[in-house]
C-alpha atoms as a PDB file:
ATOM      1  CA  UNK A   1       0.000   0.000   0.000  1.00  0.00           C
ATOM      2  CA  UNK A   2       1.480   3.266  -1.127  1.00  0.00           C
ATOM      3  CA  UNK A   3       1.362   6.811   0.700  1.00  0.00           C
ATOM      4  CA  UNK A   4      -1.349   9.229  -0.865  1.00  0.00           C
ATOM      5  CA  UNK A   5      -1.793  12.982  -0.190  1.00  0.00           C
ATOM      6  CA  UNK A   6      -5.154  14.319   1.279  1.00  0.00           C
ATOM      7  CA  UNK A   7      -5.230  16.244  -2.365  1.00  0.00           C
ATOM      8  CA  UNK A   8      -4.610  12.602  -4.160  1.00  0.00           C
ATOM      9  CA  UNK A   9      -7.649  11.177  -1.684  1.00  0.00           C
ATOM     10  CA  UNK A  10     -10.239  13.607  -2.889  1.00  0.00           C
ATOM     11  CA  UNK A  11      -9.180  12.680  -6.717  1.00  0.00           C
ATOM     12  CA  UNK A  12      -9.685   8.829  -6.074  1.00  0.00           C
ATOM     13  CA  UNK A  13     -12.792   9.379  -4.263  1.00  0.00           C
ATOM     14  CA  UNK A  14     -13.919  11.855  -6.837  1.00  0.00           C
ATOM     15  CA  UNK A  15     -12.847   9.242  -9.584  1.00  0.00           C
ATOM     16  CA  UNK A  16     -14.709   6.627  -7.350  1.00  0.00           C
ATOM     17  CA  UNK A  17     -18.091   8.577  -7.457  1.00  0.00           C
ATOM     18  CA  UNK A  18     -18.082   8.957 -11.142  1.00  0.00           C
ATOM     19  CA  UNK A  19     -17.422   5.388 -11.733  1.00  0.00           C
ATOM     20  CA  UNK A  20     -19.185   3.723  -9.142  1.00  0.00           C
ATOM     21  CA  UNK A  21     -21.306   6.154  -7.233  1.00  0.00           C
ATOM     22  CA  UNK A  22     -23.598   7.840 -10.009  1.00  0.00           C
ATOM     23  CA  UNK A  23     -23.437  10.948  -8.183  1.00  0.00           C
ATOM     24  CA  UNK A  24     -22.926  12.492  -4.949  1.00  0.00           C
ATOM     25  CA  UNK A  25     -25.547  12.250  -2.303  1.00  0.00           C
ATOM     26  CA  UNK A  26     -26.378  16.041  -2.234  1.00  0.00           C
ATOM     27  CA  UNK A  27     -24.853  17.998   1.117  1.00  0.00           C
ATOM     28  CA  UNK A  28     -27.463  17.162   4.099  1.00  0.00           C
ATOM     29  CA  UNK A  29     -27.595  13.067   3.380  1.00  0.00           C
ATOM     30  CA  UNK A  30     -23.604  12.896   3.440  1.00  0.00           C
ATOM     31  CA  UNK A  31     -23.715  15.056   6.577  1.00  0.00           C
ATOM     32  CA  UNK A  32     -26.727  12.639   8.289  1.00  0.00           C
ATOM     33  CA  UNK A  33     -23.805  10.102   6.622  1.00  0.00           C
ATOM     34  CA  UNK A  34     -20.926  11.437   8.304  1.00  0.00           C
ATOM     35  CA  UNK A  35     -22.920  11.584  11.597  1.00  0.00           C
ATOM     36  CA  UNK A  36     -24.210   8.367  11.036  1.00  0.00           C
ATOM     37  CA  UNK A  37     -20.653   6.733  10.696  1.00  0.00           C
ATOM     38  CA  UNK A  38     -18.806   8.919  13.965  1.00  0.00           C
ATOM     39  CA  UNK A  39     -21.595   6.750  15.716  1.00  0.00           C
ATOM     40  CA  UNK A  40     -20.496   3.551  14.029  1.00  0.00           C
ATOM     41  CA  UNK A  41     -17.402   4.424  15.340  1.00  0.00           C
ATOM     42  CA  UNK A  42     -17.638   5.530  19.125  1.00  0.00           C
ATOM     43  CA  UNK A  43     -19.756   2.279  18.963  1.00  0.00           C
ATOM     44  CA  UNK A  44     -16.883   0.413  18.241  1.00  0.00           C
ATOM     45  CA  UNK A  45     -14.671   2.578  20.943  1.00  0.00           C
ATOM     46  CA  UNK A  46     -17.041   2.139  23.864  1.00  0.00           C
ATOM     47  CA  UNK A  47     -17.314  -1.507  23.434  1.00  0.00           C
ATOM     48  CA  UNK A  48     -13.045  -1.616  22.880  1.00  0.00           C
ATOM     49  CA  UNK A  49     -11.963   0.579  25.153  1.00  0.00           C
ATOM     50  CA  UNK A  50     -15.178   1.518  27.111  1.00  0.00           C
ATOM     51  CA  UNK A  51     -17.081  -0.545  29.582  1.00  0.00           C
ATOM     52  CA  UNK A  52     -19.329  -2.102  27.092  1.00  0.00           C
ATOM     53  CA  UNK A  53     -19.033  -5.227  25.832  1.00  0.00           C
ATOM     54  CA  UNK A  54     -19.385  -6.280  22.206  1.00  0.00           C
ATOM     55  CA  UNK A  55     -22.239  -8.223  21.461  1.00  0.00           C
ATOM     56  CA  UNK A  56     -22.653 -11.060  19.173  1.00  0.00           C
ATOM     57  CA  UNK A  57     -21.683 -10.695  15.536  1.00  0.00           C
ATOM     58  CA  UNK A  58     -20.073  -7.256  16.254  1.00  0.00           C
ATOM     59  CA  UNK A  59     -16.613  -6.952  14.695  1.00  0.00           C
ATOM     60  CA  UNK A  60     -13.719  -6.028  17.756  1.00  0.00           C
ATOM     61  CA  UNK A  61     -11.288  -5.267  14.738  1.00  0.00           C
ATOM     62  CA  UNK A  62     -13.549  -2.514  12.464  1.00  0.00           C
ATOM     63  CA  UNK A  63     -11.747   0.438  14.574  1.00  0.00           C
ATOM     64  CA  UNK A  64      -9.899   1.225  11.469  1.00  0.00           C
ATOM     65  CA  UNK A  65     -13.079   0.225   9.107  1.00  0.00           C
ATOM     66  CA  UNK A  66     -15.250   2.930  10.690  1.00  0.00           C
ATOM     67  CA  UNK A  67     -12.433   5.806  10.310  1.00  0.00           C
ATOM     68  CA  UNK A  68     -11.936   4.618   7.051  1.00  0.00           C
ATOM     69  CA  UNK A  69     -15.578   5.178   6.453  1.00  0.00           C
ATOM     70  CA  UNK A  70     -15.827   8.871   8.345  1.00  0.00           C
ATOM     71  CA  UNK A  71     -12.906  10.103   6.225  1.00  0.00           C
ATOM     72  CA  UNK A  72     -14.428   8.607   2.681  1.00  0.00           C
ATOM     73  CA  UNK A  73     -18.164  10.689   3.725  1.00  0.00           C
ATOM     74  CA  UNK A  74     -16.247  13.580   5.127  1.00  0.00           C
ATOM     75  CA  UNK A  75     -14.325  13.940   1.772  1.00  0.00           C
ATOM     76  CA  UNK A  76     -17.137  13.777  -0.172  1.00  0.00           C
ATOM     77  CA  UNK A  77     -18.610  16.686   1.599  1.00  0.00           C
ATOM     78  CA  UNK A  78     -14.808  18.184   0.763  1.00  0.00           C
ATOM     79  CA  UNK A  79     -15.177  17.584  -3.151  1.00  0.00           C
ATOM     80  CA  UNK A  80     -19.143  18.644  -3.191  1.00  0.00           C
ATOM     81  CA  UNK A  81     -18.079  21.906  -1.473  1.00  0.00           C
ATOM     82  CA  UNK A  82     -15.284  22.784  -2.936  1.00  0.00           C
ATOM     83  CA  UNK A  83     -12.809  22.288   0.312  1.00  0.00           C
ATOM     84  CA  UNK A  84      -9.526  21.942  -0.426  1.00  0.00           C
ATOM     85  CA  UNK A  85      -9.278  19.839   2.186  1.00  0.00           C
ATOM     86  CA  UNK A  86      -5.044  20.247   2.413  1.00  0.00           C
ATOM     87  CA  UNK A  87      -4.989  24.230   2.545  1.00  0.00           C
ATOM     88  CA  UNK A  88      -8.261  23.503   5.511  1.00  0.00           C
ATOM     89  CA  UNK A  89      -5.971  21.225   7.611  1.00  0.00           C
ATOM     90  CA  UNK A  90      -2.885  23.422   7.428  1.00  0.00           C
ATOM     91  CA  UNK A  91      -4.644  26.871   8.226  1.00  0.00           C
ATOM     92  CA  UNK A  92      -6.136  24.646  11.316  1.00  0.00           C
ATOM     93  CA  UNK A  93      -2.719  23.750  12.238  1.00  0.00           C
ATOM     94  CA  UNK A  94      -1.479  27.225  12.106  1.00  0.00           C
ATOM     95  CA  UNK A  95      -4.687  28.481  14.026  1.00  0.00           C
ATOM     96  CA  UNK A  96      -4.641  25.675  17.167  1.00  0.00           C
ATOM     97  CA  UNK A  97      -0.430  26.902  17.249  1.00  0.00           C
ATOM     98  CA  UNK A  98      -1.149  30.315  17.569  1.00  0.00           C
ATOM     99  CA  UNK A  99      -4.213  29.974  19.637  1.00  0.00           C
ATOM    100  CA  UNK A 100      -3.025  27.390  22.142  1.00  0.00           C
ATOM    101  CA  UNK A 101       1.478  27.810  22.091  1.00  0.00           C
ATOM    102  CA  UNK A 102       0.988  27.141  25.811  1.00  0.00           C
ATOM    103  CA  UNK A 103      -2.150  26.369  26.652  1.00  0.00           C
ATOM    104  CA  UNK A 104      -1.514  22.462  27.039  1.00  0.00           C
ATOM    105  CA  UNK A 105       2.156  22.373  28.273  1.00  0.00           C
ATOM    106  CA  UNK A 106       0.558  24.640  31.021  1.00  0.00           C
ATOM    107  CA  UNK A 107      -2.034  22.275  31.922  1.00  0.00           C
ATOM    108  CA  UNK A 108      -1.689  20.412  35.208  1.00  0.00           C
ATOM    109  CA  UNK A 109      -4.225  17.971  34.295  1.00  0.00           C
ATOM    110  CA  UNK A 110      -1.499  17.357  31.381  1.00  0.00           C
ATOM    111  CA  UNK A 111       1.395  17.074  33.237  1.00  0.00           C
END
């Protein structure tokens, strides 16, 4: 399995929809989607590293299934919105350094 840039993940998935998909589902069902899955997977984390236990025919091992599935919706809603989702995750990055330089290596609760 190779390395692929967020950039080269919304061109697969793109290329996926057109060839697979028909269309995108239009804005609100892939958010209801996206919701849908982050259940899926604090399902999975309760019952892994929770105090739940998994119950028959539930998969222990789908951790990486579910995130898989979150990031596949979540760049749909990317491509249907325009996002570049790239430039979006680096302008976070620069806005949780400036906002919080100290905030965590100043928090007891960290430490």
């Amino acid at each position: 399995m190779e390395d692929i840039t967020i950039n080269q993940a919304q061109q697969i998935v793109d290329e996926w929809i057109k060839k697979h998909g028909v269309r995108y589902f239009n804005e609100l069902t892939n958010m209801a989607l996206l919701t849908e899955e982050v259940g899926e997977l604090a399902r999975v984390v309760a019952r892994k590293y929770g105090e739940q236990s998994f119950k028959s025919g539930e998969n222990p091992d789908a951790l990486a299934e579910e995130m898989a599935d979150i990031l596949f919706v979540l760049i749909c809603l990317a491509n249907q919105t325009g996002t570049d989702l790239t430039q979006a995750f680096f302008l976070n990055i620069d806005k949780k350094t400036k906002r919080d330089i100290n905030r965590h290596n100043q928090n007891p609760k960290l430490l």
